[in-house]
Protein backbone atom coordinates (compact mmCIF):
# COMPACT_ATOMS: atom_id res chain seq x y z
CA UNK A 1 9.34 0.44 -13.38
CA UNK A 2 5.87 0.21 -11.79
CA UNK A 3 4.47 -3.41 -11.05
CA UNK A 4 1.43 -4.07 -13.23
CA UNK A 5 -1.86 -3.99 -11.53
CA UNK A 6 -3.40 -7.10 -12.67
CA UNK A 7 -1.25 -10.13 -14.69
CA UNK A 8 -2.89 -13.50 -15.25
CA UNK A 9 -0.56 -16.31 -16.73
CA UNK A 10 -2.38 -18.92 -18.27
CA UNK A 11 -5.60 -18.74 -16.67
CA UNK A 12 -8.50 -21.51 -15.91
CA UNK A 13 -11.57 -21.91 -14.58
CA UNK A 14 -14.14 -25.01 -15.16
CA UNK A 15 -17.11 -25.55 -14.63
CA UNK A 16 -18.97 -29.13 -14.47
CA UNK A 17 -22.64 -29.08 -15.60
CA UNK A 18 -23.71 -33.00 -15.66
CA UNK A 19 -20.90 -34.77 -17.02
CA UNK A 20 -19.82 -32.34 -19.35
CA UNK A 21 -17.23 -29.68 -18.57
CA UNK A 22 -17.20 -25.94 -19.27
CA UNK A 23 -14.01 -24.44 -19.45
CA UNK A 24 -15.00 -20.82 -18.61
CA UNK A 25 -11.22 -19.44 -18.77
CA UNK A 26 -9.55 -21.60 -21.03
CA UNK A 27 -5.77 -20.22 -20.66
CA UNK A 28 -5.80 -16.79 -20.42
CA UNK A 29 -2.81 -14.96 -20.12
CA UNK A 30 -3.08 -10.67 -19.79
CA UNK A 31 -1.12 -7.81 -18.32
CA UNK A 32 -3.17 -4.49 -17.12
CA UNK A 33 -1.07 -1.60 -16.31
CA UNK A 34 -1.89 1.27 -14.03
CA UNK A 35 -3.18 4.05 -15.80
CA UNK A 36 -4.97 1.76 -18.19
CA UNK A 37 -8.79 1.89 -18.94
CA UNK A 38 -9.84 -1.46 -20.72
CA UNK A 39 -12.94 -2.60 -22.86
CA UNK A 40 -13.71 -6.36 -22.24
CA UNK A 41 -16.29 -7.67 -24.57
CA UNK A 42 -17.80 -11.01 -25.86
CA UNK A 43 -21.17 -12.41 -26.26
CA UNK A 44 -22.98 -13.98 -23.26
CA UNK A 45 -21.10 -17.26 -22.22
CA UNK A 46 -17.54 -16.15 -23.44
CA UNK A 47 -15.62 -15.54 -20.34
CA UNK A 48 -15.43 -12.26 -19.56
CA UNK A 49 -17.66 -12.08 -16.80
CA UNK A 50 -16.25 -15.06 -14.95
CA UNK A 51 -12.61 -13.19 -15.71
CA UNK A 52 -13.62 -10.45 -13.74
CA UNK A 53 -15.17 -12.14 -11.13
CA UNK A 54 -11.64 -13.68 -10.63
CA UNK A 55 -9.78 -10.33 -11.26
CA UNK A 56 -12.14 -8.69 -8.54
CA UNK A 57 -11.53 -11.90 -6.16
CA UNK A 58 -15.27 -12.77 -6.09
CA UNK A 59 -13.93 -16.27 -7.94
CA UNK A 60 -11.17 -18.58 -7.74
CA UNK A 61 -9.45 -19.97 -10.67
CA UNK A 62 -8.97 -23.69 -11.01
CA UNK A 63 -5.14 -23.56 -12.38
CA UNK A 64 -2.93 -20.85 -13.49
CA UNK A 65 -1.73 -18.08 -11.55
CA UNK A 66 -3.01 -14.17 -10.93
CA UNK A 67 -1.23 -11.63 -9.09
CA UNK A 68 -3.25 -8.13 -8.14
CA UNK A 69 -0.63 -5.41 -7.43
CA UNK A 70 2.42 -7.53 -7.26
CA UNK A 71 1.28 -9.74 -4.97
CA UNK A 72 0.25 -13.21 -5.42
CA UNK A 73 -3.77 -14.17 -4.45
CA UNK A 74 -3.58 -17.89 -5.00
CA UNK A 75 -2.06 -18.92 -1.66
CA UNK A 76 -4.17 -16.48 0.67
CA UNK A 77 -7.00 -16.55 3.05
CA UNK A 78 -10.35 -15.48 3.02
CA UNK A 79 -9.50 -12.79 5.23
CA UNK A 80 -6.58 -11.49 3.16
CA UNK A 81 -8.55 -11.76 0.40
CA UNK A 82 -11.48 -9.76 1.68
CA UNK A 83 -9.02 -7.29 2.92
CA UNK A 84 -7.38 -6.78 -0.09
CA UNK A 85 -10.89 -6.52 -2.24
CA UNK A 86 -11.10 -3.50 0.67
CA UNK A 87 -8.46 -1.69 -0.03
CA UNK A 88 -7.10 -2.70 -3.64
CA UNK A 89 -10.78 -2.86 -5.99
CA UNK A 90 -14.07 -1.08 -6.19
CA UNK A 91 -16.47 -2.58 -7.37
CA UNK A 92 -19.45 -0.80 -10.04
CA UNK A 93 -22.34 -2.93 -11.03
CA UNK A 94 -25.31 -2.31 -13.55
CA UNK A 95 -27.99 -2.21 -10.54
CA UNK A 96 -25.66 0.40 -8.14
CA UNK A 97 -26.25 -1.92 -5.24
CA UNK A 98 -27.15 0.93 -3.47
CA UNK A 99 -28.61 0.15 -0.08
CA UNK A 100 -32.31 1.59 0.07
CA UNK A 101 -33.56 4.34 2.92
CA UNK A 102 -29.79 5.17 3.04
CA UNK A 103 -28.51 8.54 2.17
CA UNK A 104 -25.86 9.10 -0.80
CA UNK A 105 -23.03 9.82 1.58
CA UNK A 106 -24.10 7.23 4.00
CA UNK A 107 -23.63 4.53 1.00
CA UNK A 108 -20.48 5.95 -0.31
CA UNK A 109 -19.25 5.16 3.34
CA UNK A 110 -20.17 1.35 3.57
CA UNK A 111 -16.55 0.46 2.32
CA UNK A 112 -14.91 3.21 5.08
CA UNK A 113 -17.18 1.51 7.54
CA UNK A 114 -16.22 -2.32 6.83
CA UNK A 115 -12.46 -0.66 6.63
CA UNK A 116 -12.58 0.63 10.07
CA UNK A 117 -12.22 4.07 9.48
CA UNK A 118 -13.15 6.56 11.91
CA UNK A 119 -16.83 8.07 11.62
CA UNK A 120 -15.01 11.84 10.93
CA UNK A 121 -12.80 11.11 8.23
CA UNK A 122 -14.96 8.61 6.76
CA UNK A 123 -17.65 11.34 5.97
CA UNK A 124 -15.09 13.40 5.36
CA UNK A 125 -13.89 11.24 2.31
CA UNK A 126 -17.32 10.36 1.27
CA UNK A 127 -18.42 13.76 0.52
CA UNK A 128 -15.47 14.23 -1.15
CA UNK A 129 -16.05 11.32 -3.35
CA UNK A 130 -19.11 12.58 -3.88
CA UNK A 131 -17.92 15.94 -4.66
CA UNK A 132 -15.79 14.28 -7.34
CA UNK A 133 -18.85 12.66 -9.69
CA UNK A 134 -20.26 15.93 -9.11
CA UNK A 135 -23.09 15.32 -6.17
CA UNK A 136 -22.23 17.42 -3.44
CA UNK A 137 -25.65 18.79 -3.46
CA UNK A 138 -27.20 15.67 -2.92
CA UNK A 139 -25.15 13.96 0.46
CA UNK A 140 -28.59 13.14 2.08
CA UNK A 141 -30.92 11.72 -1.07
CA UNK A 142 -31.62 8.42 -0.79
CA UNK A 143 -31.70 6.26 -3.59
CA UNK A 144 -35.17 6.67 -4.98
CA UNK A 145 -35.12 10.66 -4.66
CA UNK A 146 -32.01 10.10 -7.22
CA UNK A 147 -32.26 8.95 -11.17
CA UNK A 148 -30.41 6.48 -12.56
CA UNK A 149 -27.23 8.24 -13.80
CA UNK A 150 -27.28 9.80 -10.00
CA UNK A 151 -27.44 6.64 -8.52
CA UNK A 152 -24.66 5.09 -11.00
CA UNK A 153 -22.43 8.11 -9.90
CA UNK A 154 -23.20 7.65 -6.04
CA UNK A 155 -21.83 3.88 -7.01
CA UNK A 156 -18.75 5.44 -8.73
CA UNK A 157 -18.06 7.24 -6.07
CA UNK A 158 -18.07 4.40 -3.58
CA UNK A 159 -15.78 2.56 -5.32
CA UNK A 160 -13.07 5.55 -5.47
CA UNK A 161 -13.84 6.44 -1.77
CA UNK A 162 -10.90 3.95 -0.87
CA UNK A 163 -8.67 4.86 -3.26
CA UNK A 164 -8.37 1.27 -5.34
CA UNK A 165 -5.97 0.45 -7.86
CA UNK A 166 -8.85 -0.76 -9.59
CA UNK A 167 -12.18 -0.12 -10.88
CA UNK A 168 -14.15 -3.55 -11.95
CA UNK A 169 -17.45 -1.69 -13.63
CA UNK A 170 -19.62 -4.60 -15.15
CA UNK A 171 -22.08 -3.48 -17.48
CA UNK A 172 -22.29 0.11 -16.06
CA UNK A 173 -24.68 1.99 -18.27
CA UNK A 174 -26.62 -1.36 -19.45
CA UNK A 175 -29.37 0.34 -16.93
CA UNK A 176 -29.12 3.86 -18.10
CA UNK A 177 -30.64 5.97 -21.33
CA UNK A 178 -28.47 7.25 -23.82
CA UNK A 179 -27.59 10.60 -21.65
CA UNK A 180 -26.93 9.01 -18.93
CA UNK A 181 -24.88 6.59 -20.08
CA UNK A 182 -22.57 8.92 -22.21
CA UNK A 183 -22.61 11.23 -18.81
CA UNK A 184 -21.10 7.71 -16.35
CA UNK A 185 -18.22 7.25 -19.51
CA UNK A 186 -16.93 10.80 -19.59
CA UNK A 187 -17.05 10.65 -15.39
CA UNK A 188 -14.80 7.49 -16.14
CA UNK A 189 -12.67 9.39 -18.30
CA UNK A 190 -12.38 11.86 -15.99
CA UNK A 191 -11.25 9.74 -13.30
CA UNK A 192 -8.44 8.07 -15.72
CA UNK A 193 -6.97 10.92 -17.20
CA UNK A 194 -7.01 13.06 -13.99
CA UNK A 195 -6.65 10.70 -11.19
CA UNK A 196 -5.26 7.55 -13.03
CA UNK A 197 -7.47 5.12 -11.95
CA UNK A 198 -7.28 1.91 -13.63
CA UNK A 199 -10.54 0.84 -15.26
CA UNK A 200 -11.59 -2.68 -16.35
CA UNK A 201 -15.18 -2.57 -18.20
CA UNK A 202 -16.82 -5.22 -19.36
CA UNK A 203 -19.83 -4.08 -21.79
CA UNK A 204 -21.61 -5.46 -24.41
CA UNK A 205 -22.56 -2.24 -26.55
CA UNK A 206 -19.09 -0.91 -28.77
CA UNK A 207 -20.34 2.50 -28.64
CA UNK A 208 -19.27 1.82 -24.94
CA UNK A 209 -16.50 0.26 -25.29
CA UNK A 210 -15.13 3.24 -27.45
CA UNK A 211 -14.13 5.13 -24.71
CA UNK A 212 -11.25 2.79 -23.35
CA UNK A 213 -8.25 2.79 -24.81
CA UNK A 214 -7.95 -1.14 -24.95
CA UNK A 215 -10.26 -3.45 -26.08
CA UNK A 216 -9.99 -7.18 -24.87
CA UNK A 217 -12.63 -9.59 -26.76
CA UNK A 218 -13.12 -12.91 -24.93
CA UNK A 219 -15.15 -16.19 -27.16
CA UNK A 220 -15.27 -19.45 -25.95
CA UNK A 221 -13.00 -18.92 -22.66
CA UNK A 222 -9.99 -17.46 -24.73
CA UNK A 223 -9.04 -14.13 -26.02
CA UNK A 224 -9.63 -13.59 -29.19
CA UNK A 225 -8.78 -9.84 -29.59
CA UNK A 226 -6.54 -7.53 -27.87
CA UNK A 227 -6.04 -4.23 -29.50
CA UNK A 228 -5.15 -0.46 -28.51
CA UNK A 229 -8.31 1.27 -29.88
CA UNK A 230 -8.93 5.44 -31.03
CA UNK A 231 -9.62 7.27 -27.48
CA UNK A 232 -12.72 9.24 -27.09
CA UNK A 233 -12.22 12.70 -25.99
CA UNK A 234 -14.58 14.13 -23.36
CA UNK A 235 -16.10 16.72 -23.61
């Protein structure tokens, strides 16, 4: 039986604004398996983001415990921890974070480059990558000379150029037109059906959140919902 990818056992995280205190995680307890693609949702202020940032070890919690892949983060370094956000998560955000003046295949590389990975094989696996979201005819566009859903995909593919176990997309499409948007969710699909990625999405539109085949709805710190929903098909 494989080990879970992410499980959080009663989770916390607060916050002190003046002398009140926000509980931001207020106990929460999941299990994500490999294979899964997840939905998180909740209105601004209910947790979700601040869960991720913890799942994608860009926060600490205050109390409870969170293992990524079996292995325990609480007790490690910052070097451990940087090393495992290297090789374990990539990361897609609703702004690309593309570097500017770069090329496509010279961004998808950043996380082969911090990795140490020799200059061959890293372009070798970044125009694969980028073969895989369907951009092999654009390796030396730079950011501007792409549109939106291009740029999104160059981000997808830097965050499978390292083969995660995880994919933390946070708002995704909240940048992209209707087209565009539905184009970066079947890609997703793609990716979780053929390759098995895991994928944790936190959105705030439900025509998004359709895709995924779990929906996890966060209010107030806690989880409120937590429901296998009808898959979406690709086309």
């Amino acid at each position: 039986m494989s080990v879970p990818v992410v499980v959080t056992a009663d989770l916390h995280k607060d916050y002190t604004m003046g002398d009140q205190v926000v509980h931001a995680c207020d106990g929460v307890s999941l299990t994500l398996e490999h294979g899964e693609f997840v939905a998180l949702m909740g209105p601004s202020g209910s947790g979700k983001s601040t869960f991720m940032h913890i799942v994608g070890l860009l926060d600490a919690p205050t109390s409870g415990r969170y293992e990524l892949d079996g292995v325990e983060v609480g007790t490690l370094g910052k070097n451990t921890l940087a090393a495992l956000r290297r090789t374990k998560l990539g990361f897609v955000f609703q702004s690309y974070n593309l570097l500017p003046r770069t090329s496509a295949v010279e961004n998808v590389e950043l996380p082969l480059l911090y990795a140490g990975v020799p200059d061959a094989e890293r372009r070798q696996r970044a125009t694969a990558a980028l073969g895989v979201v369907g951009l092999s005819d654009r390796l030396v566009s730079q950011p501007n000379q792409l549109s939106g859903g291009q740029q999104q995909r160059v981000a997808i593919a830097r965050a499978i150029v390292n083969a995660p176990s995880l994919i933390l997309a946070d708002e995704p499409t909240g940048a992209l037109d209707t087209a565009a948007s539905l184009d970066v969710m079947v890609l997703f699909r793609r990716l979780n059906v053929e390759q098995g990625i895991t994928i944790l999405l936190v959105t705030h539109e439900p025509d998004i959140a359709a895709h995924a085949d779990r929906l996890i709805s966060f209010r107030d710190g806690r989880v409120v919902r937590d429901e296998v929903t009808k898959k979406v098909v690709a086309a």
